[in-house]
N, C-alpha and C. Protein backbone atom coordinates (compact mmCIF):
# COMPACT_ATOMS: atom_id res chain seq x y z
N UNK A 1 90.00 161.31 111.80
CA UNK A 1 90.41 162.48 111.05
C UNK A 1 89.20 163.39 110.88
N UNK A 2 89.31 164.64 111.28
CA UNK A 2 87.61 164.90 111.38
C UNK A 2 87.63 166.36 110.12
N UNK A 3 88.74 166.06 109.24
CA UNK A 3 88.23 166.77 108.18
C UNK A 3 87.89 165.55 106.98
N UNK A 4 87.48 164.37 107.82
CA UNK A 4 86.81 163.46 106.63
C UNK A 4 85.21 164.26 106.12
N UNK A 5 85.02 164.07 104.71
CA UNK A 5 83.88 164.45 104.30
C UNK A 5 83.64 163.21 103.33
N UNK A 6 81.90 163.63 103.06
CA UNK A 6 81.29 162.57 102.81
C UNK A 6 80.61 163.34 100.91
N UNK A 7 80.44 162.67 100.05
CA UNK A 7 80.39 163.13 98.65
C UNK A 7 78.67 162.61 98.68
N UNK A 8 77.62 163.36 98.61
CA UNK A 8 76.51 162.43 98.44
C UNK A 8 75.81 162.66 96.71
N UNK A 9 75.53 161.79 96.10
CA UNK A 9 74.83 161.71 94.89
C UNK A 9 73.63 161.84 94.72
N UNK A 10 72.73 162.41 94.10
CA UNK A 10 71.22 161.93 94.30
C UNK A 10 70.97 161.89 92.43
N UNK A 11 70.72 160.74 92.03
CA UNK A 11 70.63 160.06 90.55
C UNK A 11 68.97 159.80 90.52
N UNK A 12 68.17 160.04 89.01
CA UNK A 12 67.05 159.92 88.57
C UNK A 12 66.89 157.71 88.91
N UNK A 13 67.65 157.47 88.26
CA UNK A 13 67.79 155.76 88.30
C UNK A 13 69.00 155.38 89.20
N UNK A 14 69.00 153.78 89.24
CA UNK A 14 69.52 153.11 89.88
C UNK A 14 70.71 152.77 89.25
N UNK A 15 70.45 152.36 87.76
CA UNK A 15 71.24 152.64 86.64
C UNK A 15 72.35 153.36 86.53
N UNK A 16 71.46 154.94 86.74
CA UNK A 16 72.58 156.11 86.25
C UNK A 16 73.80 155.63 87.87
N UNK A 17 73.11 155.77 88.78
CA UNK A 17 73.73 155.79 90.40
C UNK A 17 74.72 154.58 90.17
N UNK A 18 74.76 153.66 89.89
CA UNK A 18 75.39 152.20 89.28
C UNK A 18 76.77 152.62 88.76
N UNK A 19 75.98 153.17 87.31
CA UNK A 19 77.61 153.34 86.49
C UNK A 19 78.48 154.32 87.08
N UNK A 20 78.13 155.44 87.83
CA UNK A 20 78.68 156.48 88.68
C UNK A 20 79.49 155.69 89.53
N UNK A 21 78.90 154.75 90.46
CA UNK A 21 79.71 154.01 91.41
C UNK A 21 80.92 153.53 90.69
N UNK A 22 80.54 152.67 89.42
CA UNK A 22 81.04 151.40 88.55
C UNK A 22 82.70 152.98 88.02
N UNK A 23 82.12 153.60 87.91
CA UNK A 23 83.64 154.96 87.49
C UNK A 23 84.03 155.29 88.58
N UNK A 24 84.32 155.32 89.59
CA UNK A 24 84.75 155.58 90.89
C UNK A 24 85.52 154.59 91.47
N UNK A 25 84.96 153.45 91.34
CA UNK A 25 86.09 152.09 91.46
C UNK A 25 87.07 151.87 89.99
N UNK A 26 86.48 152.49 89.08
CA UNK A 26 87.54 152.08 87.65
C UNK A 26 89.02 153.41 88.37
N UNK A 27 88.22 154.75 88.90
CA UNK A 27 88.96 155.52 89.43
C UNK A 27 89.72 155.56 90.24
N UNK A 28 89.45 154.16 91.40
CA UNK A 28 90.12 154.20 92.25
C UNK A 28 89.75 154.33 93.75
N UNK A 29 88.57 154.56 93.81
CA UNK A 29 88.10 154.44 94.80
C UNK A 29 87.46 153.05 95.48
N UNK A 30 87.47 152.95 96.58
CA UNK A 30 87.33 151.13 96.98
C UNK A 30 85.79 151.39 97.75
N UNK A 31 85.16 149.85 97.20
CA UNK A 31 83.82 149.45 97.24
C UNK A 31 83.11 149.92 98.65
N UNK A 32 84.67 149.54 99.47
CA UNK A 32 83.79 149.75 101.05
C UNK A 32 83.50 151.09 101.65
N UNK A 33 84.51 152.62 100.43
CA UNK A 33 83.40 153.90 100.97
C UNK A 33 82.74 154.55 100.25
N UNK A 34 82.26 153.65 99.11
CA UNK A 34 80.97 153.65 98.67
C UNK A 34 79.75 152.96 99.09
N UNK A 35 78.12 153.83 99.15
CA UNK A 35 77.19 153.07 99.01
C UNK A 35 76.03 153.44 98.23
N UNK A 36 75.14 152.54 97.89
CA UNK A 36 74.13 152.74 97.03
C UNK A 36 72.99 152.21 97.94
N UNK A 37 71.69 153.37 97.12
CA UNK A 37 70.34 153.35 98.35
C UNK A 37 69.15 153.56 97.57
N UNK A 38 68.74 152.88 97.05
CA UNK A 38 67.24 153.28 96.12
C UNK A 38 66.61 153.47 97.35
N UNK A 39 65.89 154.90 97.05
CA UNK A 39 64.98 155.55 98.60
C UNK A 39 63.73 155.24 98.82
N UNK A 40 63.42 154.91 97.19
CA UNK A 40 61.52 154.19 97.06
C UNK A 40 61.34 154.02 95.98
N UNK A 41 61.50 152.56 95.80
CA UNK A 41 60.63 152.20 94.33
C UNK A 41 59.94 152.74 93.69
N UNK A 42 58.59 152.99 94.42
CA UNK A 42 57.25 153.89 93.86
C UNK A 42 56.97 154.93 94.87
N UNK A 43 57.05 156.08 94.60
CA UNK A 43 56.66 157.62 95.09
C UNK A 43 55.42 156.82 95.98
N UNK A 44 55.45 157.83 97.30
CA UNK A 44 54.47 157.49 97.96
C UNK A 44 53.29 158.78 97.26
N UNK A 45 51.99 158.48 97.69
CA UNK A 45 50.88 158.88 97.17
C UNK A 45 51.37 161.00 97.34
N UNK A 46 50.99 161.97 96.48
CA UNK A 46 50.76 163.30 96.89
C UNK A 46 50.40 163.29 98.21
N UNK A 47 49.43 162.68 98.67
CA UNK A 47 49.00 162.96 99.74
C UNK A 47 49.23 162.83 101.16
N UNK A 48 51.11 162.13 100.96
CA UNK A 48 51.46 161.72 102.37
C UNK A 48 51.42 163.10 103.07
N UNK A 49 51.36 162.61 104.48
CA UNK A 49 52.07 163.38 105.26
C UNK A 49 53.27 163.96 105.81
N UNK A 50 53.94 164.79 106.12
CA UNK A 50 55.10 164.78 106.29
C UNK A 50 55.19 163.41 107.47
N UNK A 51 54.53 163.20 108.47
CA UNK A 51 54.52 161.98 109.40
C UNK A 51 55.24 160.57 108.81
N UNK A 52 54.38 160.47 107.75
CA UNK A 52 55.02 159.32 106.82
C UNK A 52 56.30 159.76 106.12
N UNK A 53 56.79 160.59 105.96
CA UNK A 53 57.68 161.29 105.42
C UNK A 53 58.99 160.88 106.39
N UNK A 54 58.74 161.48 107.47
CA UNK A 54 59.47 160.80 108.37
C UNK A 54 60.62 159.47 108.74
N UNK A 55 58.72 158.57 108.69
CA UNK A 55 59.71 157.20 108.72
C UNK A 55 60.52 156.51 107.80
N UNK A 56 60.93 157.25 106.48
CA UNK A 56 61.53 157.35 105.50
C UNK A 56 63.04 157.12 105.65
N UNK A 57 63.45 156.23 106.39
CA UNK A 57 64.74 156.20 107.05
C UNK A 57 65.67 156.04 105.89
N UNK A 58 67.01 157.09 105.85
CA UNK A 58 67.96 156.61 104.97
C UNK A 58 69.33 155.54 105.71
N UNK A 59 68.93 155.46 107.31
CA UNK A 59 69.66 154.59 107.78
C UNK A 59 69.87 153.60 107.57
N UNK A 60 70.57 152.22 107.96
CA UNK A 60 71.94 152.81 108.34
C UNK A 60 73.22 152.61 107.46
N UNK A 61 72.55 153.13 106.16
CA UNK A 61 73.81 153.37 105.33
C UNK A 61 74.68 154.70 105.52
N UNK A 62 74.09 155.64 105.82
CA UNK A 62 74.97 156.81 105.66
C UNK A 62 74.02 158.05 106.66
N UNK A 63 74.44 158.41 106.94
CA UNK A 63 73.89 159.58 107.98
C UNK A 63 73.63 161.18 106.93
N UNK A 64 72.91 162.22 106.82
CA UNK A 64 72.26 163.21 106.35
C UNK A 64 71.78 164.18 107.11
N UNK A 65 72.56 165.05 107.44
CA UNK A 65 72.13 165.97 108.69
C UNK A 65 70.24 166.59 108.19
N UNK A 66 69.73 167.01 109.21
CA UNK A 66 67.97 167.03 109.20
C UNK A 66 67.44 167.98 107.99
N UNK A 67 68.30 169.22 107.68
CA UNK A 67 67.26 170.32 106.71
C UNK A 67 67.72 169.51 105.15
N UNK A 68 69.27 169.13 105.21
CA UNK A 68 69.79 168.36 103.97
C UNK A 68 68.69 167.16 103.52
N UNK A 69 68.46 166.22 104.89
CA UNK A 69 67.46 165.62 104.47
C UNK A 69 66.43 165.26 104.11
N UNK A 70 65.89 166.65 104.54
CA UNK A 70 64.38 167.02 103.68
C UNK A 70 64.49 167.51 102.37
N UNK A 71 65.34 167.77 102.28
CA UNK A 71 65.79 168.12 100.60
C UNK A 71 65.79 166.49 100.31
N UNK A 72 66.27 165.62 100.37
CA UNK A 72 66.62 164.49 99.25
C UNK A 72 65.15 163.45 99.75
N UNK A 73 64.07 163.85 100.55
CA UNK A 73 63.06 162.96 100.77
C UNK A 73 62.40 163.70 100.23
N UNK A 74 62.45 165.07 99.46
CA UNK A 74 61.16 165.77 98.82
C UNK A 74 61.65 165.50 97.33
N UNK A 75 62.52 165.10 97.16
CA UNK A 75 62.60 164.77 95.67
C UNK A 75 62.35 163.24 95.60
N UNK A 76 61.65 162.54 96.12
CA UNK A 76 61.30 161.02 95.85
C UNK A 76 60.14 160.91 94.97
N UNK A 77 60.95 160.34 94.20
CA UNK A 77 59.40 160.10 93.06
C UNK A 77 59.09 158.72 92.72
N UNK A 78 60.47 158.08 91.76
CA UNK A 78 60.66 156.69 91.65
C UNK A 78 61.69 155.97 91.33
N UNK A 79 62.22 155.62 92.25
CA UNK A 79 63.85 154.86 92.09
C UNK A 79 64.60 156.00 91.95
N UNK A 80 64.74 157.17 92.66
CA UNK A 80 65.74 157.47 92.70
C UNK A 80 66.81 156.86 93.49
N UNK A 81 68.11 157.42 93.59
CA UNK A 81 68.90 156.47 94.23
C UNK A 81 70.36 157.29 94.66
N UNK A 82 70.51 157.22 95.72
CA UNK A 82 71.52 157.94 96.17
C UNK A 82 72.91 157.23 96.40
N UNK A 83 73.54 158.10 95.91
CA UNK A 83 75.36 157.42 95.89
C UNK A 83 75.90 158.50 96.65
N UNK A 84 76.77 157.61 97.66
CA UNK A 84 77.27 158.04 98.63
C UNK A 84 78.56 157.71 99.15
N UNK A 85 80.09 158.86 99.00
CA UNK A 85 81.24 158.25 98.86
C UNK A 85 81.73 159.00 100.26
N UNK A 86 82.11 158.01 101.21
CA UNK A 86 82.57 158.99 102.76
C UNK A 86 84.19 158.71 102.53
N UNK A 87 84.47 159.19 103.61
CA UNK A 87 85.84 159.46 104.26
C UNK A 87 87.20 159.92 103.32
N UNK A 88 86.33 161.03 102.59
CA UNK A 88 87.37 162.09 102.02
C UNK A 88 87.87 162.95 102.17
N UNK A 89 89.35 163.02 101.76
CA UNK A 89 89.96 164.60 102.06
C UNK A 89 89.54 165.50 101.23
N UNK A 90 89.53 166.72 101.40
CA UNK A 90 88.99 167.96 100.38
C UNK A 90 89.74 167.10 98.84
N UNK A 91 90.99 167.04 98.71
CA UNK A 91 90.86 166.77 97.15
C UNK A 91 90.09 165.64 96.31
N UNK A 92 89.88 164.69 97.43
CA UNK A 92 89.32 163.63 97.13
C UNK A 92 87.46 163.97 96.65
N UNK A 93 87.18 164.64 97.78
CA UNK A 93 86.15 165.86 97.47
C UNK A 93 85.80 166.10 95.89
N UNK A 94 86.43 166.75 95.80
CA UNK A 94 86.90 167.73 94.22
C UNK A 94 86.38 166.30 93.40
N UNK A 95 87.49 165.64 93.16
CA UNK A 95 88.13 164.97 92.56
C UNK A 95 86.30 163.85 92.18
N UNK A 96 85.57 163.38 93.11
CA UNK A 96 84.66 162.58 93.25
C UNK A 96 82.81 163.80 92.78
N UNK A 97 83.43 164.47 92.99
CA UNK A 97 82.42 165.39 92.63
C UNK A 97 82.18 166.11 90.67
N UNK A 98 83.35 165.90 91.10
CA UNK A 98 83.74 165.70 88.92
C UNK A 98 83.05 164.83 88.20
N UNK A 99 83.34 163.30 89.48
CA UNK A 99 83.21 162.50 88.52
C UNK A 99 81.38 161.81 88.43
N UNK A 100 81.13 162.33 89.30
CA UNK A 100 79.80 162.02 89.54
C UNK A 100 78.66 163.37 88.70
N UNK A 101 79.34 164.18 88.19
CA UNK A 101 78.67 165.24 87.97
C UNK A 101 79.05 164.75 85.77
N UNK A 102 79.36 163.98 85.57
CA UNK A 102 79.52 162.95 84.33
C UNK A 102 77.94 162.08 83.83
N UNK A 103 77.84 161.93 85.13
CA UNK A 103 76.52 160.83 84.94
C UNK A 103 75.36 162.23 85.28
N UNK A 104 75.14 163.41 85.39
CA UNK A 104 74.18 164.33 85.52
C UNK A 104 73.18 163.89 86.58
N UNK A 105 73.95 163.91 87.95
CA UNK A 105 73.11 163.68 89.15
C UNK A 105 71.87 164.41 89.10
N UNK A 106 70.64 164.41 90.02
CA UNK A 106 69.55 165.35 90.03
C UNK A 106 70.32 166.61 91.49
N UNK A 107 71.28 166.26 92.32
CA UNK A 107 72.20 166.88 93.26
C UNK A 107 73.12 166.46 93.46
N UNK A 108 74.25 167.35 94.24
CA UNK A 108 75.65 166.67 95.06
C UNK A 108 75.49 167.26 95.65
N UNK A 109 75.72 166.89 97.04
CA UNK A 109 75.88 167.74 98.40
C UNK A 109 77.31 167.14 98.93
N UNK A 110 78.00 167.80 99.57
CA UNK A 110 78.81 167.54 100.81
C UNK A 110 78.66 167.78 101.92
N UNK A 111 78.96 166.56 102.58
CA UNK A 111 78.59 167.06 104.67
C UNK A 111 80.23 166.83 104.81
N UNK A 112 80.18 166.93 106.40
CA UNK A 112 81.38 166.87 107.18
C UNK A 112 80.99 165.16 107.73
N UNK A 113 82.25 164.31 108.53
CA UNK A 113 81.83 163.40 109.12
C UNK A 113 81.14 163.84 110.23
N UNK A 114 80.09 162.77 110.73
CA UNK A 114 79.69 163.27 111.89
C UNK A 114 80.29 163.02 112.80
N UNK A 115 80.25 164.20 114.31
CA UNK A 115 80.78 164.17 115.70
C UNK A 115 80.83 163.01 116.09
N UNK A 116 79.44 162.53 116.03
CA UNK A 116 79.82 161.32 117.04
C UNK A 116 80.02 159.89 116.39
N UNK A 117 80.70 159.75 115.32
CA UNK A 117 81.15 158.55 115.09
C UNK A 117 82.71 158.58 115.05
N UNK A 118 83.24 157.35 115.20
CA UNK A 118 84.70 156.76 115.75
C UNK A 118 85.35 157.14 113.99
């Protein structure tokens, strides 16, 4: 279905990202198109490079098209943690973006699914 879209979270804690998930299944949504991703324990030093920046893989939980993803690797500080709900229809969209915007994400973005997956 390739108007599936994907709901992404980006939460200060692991915590906040947790109970967000933990209301989404009370809501109705099922475990398997949700996921949770602490991006880095501890902020890497000011002084990385973007190089190291790089190998910062959010794979292979969920895919992040390239300029989106420099947005959610420049906000790494400590334990943030990204929640991530795929294969929605626009209302489902709506509907997941409400509820995640409860727990006061640090962002929500929406992508499209990507081309090349089944």
């Amino acid at each position: 279905m390739s108007s599936e879209r994907t709901v992404i979270g980006l939460f200060r804690t692991s915590g906040e990202a947790d109970n967000a998930r933990n209301r989404l299944k009370t809501e109705g949504y099922s475990e398997d198109r949700i996921a949770l991703k602490v991006l880095k324990d501890t902020a890497p030093a000011r002084t990385a490079i973007p190089e190291e920046l790089e190998t910062m893989s959010l794979a292979p939980v969920f895919f992040i098209p390239g300029e989106l993803r420099d947005l959610y690797l420049s906000s790494i500080r400590n334990g943030e943690t990204v929640l991530t709900v795929g294969g929605l229809s626009n209302d489902d969209v709506e509907d997941v973006q409400r509820i995640l915007l409860f727990f006061e994400p640090l962002r929500i973005d929406v992508i499209p699914k990507p081309a090349d997956t089944a």
